[in-house]
Every structure is written in structure tokens, then in C-alpha cells.
N, C-alpha and C. Protein backbone atom coordinates (compact mmCIF):
# COMPACT_ATOMS: atom_id res chain seq x y z
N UNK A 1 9.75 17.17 31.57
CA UNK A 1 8.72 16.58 30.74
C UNK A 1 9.00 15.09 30.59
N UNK A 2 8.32 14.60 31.17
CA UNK A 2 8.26 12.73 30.75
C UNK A 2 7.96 12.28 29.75
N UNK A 3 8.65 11.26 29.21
CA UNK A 3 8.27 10.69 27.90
C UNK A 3 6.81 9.47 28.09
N UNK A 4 6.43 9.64 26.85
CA UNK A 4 5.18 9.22 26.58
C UNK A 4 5.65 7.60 27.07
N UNK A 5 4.42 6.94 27.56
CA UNK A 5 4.43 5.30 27.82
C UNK A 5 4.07 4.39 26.81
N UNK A 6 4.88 3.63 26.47
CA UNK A 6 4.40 2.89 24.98
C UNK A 6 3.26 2.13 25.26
N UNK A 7 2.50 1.62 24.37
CA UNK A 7 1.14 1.15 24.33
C UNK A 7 1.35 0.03 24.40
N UNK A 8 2.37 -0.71 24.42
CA UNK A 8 2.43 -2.10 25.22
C UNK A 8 3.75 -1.75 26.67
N UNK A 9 3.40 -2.19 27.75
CA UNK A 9 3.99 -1.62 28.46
C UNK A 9 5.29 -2.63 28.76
N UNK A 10 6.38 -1.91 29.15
CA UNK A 10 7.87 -2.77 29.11
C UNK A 10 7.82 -3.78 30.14
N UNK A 11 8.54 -4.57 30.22
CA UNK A 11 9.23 -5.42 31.64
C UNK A 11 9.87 -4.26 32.52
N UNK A 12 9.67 -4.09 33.80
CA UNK A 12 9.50 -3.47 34.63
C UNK A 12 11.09 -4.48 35.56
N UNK A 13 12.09 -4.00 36.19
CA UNK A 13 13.13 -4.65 36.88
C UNK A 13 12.22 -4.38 38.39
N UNK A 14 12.88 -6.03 38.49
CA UNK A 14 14.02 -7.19 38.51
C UNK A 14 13.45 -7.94 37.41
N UNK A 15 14.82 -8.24 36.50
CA UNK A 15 13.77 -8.69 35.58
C UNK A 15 14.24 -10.54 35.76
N UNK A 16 13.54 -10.98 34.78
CA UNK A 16 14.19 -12.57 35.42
C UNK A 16 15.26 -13.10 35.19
N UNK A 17 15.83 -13.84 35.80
CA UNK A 17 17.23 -14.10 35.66
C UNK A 17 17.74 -14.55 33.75
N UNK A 18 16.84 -14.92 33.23
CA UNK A 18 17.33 -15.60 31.82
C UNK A 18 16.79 -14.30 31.10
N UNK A 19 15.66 -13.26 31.11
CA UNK A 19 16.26 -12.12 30.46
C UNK A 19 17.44 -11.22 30.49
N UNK A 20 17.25 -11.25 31.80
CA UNK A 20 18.83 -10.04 32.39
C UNK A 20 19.75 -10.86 32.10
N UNK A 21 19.97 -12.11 31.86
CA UNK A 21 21.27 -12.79 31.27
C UNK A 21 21.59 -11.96 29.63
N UNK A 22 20.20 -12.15 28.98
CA UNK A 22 20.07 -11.69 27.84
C UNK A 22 20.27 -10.06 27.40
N UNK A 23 19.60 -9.29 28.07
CA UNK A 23 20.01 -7.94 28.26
C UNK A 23 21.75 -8.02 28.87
N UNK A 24 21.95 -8.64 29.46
CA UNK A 24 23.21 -8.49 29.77
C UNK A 24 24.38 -8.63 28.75
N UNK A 25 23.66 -9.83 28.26
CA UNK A 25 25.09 -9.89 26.83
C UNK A 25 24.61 -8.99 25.74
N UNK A 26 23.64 -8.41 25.24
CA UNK A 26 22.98 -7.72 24.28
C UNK A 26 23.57 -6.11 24.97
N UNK A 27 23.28 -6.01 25.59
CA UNK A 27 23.59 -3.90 26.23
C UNK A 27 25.16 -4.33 26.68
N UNK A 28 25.78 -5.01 27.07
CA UNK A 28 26.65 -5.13 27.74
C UNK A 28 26.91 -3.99 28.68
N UNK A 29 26.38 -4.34 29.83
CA UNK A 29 25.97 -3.23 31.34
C UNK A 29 25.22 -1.92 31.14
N UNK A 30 25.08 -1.31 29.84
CA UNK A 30 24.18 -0.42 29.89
C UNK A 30 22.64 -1.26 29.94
N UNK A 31 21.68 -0.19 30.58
CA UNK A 31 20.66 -0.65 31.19
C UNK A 31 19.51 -0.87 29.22
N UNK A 32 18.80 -1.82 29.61
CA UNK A 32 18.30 -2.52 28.23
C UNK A 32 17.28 -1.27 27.90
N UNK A 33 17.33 -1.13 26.76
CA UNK A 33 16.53 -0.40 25.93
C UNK A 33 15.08 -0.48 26.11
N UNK A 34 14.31 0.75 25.91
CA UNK A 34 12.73 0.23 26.00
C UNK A 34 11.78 -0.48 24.96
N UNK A 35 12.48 -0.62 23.88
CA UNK A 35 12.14 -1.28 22.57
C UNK A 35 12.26 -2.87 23.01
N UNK A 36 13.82 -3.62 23.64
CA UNK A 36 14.18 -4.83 24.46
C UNK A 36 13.14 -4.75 25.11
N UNK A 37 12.84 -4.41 26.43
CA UNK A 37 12.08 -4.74 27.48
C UNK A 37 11.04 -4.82 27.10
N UNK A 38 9.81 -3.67 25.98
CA UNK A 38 8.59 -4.28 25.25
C UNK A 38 8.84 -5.35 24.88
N UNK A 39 9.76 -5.81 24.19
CA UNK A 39 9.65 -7.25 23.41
C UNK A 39 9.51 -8.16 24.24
N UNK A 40 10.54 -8.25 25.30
CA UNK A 40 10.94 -9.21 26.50
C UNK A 40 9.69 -9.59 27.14
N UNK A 41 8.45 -8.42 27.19
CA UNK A 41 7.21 -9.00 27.92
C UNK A 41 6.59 -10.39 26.97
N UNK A 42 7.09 -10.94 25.72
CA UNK A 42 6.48 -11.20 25.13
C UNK A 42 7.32 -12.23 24.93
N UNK A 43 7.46 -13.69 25.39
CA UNK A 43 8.53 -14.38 25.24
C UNK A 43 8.98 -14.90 23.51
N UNK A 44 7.62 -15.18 23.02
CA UNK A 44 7.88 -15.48 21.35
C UNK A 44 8.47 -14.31 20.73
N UNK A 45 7.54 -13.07 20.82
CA UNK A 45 8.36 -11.96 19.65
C UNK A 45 9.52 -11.45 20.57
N UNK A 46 10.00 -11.65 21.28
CA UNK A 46 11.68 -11.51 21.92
C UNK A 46 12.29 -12.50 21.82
N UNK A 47 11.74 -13.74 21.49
CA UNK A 47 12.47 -14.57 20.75
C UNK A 47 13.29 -14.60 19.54
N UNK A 48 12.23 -14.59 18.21
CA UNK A 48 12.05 -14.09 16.86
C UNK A 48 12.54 -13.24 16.79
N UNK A 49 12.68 -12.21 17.57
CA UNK A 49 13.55 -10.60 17.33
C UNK A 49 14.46 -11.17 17.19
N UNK A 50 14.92 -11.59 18.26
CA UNK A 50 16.63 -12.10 18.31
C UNK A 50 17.01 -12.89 17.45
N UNK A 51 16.08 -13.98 17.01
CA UNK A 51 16.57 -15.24 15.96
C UNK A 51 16.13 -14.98 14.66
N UNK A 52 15.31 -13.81 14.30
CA UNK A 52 14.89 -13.33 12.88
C UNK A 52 14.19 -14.55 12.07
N UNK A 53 13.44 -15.17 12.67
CA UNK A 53 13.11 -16.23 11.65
C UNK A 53 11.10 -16.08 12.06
N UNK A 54 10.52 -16.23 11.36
CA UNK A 54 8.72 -16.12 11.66
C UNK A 54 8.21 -16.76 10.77
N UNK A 55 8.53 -18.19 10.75
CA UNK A 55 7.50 -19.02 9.79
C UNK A 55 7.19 -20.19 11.02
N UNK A 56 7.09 -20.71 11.78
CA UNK A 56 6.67 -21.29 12.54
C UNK A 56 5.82 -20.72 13.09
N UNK A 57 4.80 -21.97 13.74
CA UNK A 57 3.33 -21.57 13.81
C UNK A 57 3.13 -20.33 15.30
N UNK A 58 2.95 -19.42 15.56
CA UNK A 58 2.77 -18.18 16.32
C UNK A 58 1.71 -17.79 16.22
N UNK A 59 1.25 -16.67 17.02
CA UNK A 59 0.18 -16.37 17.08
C UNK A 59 -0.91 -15.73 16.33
N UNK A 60 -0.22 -15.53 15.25
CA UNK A 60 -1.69 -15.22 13.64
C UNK A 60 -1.82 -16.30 13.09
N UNK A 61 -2.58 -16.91 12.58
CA UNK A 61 -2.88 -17.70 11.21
C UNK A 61 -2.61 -17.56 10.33
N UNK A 62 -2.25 -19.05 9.59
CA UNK A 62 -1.39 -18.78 8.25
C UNK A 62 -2.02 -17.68 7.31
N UNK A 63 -3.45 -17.79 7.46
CA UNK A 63 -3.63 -16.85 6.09
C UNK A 63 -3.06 -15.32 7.08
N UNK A 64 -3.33 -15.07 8.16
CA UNK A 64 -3.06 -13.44 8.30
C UNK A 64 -1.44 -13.43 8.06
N UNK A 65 -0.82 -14.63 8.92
CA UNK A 65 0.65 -14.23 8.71
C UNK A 65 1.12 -14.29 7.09
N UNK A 66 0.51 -14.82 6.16
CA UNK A 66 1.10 -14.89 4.48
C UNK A 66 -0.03 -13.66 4.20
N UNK A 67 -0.94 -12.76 4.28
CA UNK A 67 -1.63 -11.60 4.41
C UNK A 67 -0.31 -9.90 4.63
N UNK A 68 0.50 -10.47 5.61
CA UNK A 68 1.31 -9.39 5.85
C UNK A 68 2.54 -9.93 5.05
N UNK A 69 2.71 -11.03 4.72
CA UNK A 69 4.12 -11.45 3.98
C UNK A 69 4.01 -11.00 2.56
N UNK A 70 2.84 -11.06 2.44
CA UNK A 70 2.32 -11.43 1.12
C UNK A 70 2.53 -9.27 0.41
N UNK A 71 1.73 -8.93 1.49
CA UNK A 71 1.36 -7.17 1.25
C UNK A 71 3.18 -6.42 1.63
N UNK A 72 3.39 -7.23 2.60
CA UNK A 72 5.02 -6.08 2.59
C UNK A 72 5.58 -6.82 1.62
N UNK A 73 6.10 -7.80 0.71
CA UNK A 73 6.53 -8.09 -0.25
C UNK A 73 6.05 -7.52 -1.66
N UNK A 74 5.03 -7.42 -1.46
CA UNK A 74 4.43 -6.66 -2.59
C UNK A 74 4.95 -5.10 -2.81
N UNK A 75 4.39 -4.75 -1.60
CA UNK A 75 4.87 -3.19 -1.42
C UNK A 75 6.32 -2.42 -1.67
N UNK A 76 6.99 -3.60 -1.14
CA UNK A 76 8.66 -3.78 -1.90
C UNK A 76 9.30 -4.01 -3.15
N UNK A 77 8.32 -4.50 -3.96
CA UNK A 77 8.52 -4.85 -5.12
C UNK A 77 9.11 -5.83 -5.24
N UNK A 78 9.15 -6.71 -4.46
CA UNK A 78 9.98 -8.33 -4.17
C UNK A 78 9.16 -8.90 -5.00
N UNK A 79 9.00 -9.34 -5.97
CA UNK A 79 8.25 -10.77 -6.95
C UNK A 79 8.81 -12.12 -6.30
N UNK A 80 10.62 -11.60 -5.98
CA UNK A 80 10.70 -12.86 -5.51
C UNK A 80 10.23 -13.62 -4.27
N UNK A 81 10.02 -12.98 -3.24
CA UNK A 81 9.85 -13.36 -2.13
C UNK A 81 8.38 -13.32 -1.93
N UNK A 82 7.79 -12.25 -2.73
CA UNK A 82 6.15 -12.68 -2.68
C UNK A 82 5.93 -14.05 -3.42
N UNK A 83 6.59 -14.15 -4.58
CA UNK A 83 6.13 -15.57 -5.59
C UNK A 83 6.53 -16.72 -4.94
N UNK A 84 7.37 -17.16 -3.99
CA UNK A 84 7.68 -18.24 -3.19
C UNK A 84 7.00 -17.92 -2.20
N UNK A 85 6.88 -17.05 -1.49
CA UNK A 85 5.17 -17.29 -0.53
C UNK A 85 4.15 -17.61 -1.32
N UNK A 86 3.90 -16.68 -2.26
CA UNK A 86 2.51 -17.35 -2.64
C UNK A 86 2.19 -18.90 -3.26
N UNK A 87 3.60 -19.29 -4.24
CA UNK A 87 2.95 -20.72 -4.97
C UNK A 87 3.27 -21.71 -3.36
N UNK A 88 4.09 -21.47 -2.83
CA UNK A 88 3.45 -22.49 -1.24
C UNK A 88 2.93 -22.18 -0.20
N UNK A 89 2.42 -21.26 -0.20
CA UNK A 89 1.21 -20.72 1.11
C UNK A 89 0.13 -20.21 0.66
N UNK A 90 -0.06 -20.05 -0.26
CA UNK A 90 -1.47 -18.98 -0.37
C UNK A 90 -2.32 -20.94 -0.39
N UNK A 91 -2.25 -21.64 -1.34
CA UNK A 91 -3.26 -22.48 -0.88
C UNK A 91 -3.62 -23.09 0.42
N UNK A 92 -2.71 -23.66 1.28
CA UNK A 92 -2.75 -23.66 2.94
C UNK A 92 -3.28 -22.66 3.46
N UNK A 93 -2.87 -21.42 3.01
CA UNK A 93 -3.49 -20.14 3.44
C UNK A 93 -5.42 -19.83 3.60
N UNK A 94 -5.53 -20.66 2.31
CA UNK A 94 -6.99 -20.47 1.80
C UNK A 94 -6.83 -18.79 1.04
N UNK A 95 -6.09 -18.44 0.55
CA UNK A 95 -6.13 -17.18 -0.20
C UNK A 95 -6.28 -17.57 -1.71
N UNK A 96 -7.87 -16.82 -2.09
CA UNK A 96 -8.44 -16.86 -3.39
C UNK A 96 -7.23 -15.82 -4.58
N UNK A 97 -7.75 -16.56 -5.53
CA UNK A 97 -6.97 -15.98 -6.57
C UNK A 97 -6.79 -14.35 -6.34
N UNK A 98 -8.20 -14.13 -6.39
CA UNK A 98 -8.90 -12.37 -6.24
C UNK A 98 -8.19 -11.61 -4.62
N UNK A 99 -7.55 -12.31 -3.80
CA UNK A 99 -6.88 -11.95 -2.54
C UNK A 99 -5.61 -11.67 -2.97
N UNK A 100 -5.03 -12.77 -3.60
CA UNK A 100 -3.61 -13.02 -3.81
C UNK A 100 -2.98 -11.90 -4.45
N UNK A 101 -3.45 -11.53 -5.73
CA UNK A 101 -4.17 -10.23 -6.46
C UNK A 101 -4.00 -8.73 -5.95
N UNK A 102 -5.29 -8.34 -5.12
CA UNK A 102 -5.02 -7.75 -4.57
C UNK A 102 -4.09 -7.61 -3.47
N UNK A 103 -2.96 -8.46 -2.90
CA UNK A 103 -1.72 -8.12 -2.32
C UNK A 103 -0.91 -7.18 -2.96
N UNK A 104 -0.86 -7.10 -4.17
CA UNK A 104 -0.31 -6.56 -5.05
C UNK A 104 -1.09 -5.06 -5.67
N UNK A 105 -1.95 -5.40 -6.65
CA UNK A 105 -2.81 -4.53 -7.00
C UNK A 105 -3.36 -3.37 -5.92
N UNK A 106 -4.17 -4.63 -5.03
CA UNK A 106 -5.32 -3.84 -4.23
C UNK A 106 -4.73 -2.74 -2.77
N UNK A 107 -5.84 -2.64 -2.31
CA UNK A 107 -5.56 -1.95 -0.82
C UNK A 107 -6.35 -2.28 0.53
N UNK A 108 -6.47 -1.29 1.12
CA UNK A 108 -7.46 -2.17 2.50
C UNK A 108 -8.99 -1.75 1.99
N UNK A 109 -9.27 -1.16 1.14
CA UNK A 109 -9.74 -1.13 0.87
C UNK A 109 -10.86 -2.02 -0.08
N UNK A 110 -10.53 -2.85 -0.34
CA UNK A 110 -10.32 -4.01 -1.50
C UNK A 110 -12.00 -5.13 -0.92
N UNK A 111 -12.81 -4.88 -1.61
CA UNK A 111 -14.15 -6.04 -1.45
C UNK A 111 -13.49 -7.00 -1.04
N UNK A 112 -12.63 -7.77 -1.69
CA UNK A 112 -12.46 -9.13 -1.23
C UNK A 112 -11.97 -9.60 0.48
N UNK A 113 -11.55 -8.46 1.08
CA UNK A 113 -11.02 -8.51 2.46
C UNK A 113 -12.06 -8.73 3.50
N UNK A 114 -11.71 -9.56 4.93
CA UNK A 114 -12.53 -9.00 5.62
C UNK A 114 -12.72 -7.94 6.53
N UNK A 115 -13.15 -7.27 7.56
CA UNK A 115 -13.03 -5.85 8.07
C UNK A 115 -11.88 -6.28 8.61
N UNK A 116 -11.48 -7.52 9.46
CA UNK A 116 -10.38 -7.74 10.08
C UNK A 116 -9.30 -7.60 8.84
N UNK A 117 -8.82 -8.33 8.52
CA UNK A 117 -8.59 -7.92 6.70
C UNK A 117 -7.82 -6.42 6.22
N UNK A 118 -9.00 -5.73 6.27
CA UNK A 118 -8.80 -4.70 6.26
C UNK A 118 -7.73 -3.63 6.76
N UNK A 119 -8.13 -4.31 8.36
CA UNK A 119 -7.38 -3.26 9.13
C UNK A 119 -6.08 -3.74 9.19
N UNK A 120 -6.05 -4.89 8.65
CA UNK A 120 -4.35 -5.19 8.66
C UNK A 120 -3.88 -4.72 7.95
N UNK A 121 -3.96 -4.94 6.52
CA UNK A 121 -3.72 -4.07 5.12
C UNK A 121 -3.61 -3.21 5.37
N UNK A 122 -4.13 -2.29 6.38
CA UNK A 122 -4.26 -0.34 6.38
C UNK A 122 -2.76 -0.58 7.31
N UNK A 123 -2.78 -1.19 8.07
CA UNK A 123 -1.16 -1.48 9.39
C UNK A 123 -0.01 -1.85 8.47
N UNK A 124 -0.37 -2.66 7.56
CA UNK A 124 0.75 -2.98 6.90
C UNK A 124 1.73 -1.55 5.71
N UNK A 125 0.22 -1.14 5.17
CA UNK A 125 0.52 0.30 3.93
C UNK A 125 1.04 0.87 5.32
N UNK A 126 0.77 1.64 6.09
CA UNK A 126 1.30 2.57 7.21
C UNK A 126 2.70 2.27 7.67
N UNK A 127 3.05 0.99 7.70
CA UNK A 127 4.35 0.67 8.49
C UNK A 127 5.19 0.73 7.17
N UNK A 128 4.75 0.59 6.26
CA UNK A 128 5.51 0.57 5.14
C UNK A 128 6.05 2.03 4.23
N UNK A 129 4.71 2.73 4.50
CA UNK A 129 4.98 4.00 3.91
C UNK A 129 5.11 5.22 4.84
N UNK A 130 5.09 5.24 6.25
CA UNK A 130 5.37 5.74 7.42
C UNK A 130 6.34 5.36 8.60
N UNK A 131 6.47 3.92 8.45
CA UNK A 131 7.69 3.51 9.84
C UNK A 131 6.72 3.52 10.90
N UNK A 132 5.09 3.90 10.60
CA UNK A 132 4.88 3.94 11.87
C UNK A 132 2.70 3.86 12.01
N UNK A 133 2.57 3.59 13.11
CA UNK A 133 0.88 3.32 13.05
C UNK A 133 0.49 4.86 13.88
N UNK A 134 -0.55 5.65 13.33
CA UNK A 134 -1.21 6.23 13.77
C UNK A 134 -1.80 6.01 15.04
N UNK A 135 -2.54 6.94 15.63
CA UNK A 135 -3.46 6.25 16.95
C UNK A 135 -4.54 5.17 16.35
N UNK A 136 -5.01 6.08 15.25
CA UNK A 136 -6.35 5.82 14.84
C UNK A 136 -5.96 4.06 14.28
N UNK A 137 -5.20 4.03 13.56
CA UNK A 137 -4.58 2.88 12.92
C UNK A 137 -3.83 1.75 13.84
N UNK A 138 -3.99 2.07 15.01
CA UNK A 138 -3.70 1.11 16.07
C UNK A 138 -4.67 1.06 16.80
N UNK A 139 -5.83 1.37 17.32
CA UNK A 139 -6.87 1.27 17.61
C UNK A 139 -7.57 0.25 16.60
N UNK A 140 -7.77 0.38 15.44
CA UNK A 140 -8.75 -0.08 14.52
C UNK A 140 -7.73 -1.80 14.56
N UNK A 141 -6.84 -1.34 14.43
CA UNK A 141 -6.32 -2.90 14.32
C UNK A 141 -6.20 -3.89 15.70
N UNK A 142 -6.45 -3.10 17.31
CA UNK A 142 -6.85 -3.73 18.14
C UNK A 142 -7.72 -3.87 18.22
N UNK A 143 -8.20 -3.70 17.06
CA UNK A 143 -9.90 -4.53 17.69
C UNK A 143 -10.08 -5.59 17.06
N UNK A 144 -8.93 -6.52 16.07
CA UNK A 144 -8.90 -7.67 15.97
C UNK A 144 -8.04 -8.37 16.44
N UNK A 145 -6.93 -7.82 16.99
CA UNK A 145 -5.75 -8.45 17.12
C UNK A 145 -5.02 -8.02 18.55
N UNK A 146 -4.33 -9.10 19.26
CA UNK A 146 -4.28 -8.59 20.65
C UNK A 146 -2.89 -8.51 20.60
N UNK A 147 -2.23 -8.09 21.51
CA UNK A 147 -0.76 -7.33 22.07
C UNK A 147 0.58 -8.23 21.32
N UNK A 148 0.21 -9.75 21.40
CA UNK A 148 1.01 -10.61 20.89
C UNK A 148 0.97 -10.61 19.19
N UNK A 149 -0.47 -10.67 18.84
CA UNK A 149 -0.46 -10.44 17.52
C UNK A 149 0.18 -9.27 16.55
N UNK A 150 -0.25 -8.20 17.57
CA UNK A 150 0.54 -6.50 16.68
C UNK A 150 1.72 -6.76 16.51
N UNK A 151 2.55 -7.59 18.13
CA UNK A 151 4.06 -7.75 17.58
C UNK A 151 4.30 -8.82 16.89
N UNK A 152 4.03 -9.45 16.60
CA UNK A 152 4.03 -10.00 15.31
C UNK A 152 3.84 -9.75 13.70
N UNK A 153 3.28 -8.97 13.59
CA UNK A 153 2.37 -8.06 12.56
C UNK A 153 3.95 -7.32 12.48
N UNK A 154 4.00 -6.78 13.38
CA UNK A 154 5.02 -5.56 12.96
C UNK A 154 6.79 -6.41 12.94
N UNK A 155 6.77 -7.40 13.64
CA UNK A 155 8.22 -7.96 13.31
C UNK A 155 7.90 -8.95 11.50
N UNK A 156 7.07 -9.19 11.31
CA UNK A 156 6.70 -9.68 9.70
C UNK A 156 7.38 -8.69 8.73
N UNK A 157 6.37 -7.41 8.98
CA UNK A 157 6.44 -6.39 7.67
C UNK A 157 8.04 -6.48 8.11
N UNK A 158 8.81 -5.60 9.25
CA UNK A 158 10.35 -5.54 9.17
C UNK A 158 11.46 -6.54 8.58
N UNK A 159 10.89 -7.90 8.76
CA UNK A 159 11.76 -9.24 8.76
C UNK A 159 11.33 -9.32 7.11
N UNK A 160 10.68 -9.24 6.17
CA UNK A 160 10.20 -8.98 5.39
C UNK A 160 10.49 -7.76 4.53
N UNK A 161 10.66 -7.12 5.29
CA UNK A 161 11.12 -5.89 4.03
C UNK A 161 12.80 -6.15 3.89
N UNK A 162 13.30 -6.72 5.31
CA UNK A 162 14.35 -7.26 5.26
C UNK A 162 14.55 -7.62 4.08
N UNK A 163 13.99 -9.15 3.87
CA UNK A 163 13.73 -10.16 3.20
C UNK A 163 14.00 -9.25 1.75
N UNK A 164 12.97 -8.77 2.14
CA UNK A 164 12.75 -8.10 0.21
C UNK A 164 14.13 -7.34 -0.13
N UNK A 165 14.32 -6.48 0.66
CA UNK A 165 15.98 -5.87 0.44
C UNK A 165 17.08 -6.62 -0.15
N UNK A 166 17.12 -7.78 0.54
CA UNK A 166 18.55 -9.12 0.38
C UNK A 166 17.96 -9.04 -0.88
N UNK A 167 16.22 -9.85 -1.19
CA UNK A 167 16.60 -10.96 -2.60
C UNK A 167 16.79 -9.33 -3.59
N UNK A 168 15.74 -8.42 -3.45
CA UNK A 168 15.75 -7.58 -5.17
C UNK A 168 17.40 -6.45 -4.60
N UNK A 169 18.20 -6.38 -3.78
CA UNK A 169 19.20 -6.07 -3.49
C UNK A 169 20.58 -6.44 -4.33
N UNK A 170 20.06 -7.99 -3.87
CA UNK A 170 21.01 -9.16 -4.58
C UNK A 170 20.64 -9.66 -5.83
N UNK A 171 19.29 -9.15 -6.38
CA UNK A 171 19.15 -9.51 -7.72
C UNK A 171 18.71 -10.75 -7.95
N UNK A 172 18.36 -11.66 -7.00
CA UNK A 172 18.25 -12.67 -6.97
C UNK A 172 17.18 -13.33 -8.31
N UNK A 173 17.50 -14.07 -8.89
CA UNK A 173 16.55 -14.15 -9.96
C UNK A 173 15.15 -15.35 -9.46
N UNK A 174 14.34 -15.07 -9.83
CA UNK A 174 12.76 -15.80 -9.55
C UNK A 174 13.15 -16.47 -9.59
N UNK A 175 12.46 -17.73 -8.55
CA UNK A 175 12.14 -18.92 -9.08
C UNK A 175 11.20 -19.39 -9.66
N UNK A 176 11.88 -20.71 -10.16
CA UNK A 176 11.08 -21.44 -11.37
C UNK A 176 9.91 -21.83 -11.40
N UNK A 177 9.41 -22.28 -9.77
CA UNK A 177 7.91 -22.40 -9.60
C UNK A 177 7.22 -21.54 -9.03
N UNK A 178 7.84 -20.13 -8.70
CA UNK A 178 7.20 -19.27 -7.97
C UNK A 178 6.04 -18.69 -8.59
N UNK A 179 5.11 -17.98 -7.90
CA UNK A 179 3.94 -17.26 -8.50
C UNK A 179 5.05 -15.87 -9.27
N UNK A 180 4.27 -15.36 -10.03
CA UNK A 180 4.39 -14.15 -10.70
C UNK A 180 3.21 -12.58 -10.14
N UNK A 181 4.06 -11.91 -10.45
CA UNK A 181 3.32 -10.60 -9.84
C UNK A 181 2.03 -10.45 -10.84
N UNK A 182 0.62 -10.30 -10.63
CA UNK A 182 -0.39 -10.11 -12.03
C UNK A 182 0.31 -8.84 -12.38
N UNK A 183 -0.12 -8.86 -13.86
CA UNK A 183 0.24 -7.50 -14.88
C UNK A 183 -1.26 -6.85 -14.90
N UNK A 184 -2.00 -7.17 -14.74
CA UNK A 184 -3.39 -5.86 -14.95
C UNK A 184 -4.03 -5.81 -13.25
């Protein structure tokens, strides 16, 4: 029985000399993982995997990329790491009070979203409260967002829940100008 083919398909060998350098020091001679080689098709999010950092400009827009920062921080219960995204990105972002809000409060469900919107919010609750996207829930979200974007989407919520782990882990106390979580 063969295993299923992932929905973004891997780097296929020979691979190029500066990945297989990379697989090489990463597996050290065992052959690279199929999780590596998806990424590897993708030179930015096999970048970012490796260097863990996603605030430089990539392939969502600030408001979608502070949209998923904003909702897996929430979902974590991070105040801290949502309230320093939000008091310096949500305005660059263009995220209304009533958005910001519902990061917290709301769901994909939420009037204020748009359908694109939407279907991120539904990707984001899923990866968060499942580890994982449905068919249906990866379908609906390719139909706004293309191969580069999902991995992005999905190295956010992880790098991010990260995120949220360290600061409410470590206790880290708010900062002083950060937004606050709404209470109603």
C-alpha cells in the first residue's frame, strides 16, 4: 500500500547542489524527510523554517499575515504577543477596531471578515484545535491563497504558537504600550 502524495508535491532528486548541501548537514546522510523536501520546493518557507523568523515582507499581506498572528495568539491566550502585534501592526495592517476584536472574541464566522477572511480564520481555528486542515478546509482556503501562501499561513500559526508558549510559558509580563485583550 503506498502512501498518500502530499498536496504540495516534494523536490523530487537530484536535488540542487545548495539544497543537498542543506539536507546534508540537517539528515546527516539519511535521505531528507518529506516534510524538508515540501518545504525545499519553496525557497522562502524553507528558508524561514530553518531561520524561524516571519516578519519580513513574504508572500501574504500585512493585514493577512497580522490576521493569522493576531488569531493564533489569541487562541493561545498570549495577550502578550497578540498586544505587541496589535498596538504596532494592526494600524499598517488597516485592521478596524471591530476586526482586532474579533481576533479574540470572534470566529470565521464573524460579519466583519471578508470570505477570503474567513477562510483563513476557519485554517487558523483548525490548525490550532486539530494540528491539521481538513480536505474541505484546504480547498476553501485555496481558493484564495496559492501554494506559497498556505506555507506561510501554516509556518505563522506554528512560529506563533511557538511564540505564545515562550512569552505566557515564561510569564512574561505585558507590555506597557501593548494592546490589551477586550473584556466583553
Amino acid at each position: 500500500m503506498s502512501s498518500p502524495m502530499p498536496r504540495i508535491a516534494p523536490l523530487a532528486p537530484p536535488y540542487p547542489p545548495e539544497i543537498q548541501a542543506q539536507f546534508d548537514r540537517i539528515m546527516r546522510g539519511a535521505p531528507p524527510l518529506v516534510l524538508f523536501r515540501v518545504m525545499a520546493g519553496h525557497m522562502r518557507a524553507w528558508d524561514k523554517f530553518r531561520a524561524g523568523g516571519l516578519l519580513d515582507p513574504g508572500p501574504l499581506s500585512l493585514r493577512q499575515r497580522e490576521i493569522v498572528i493576531d488569531r493564533t495568539c489569541a487562541l493561545t491566550g498570549c495577550e502578550y504577543e497578540w498586544g505587541v502585534h496589535v498596538a504596532i501592526f494592526a494600524g499598517p495592517a488597516q485592521l478596524s477596531e471591530e476586526e482586532v476584536r474579533a481576533t479574540v472574541k470572534g470566529d470565521a464566522t464573524s460579519s466583519c471578515w471578508s470570505s477570503a477572511e474567513q477562510a483563513l480564520i476557519a485554517a487558523i481555528d483548525a490548525l490550532h484545535h486539530r494540528a491539521t486542515l481538513s480536505d474541505e478546509e484546504f480547498a476553501a482556503l485555496s481558493e484564495y491563497y496559492d501554494e506559497a501562501q498556505i506555507l506561510e499561513i501554516m509556518l505563522l500559526c506554528g512560529f506563533y504558537r511557538t511564540a505564545s508558549y515562550l512569552a505566557t510559558g515564561l510569564k512574561l509580563p505585558l507590555e506597557e504600550e501593548a494592546a490589551r485583550f477586550p473584556i466583553v
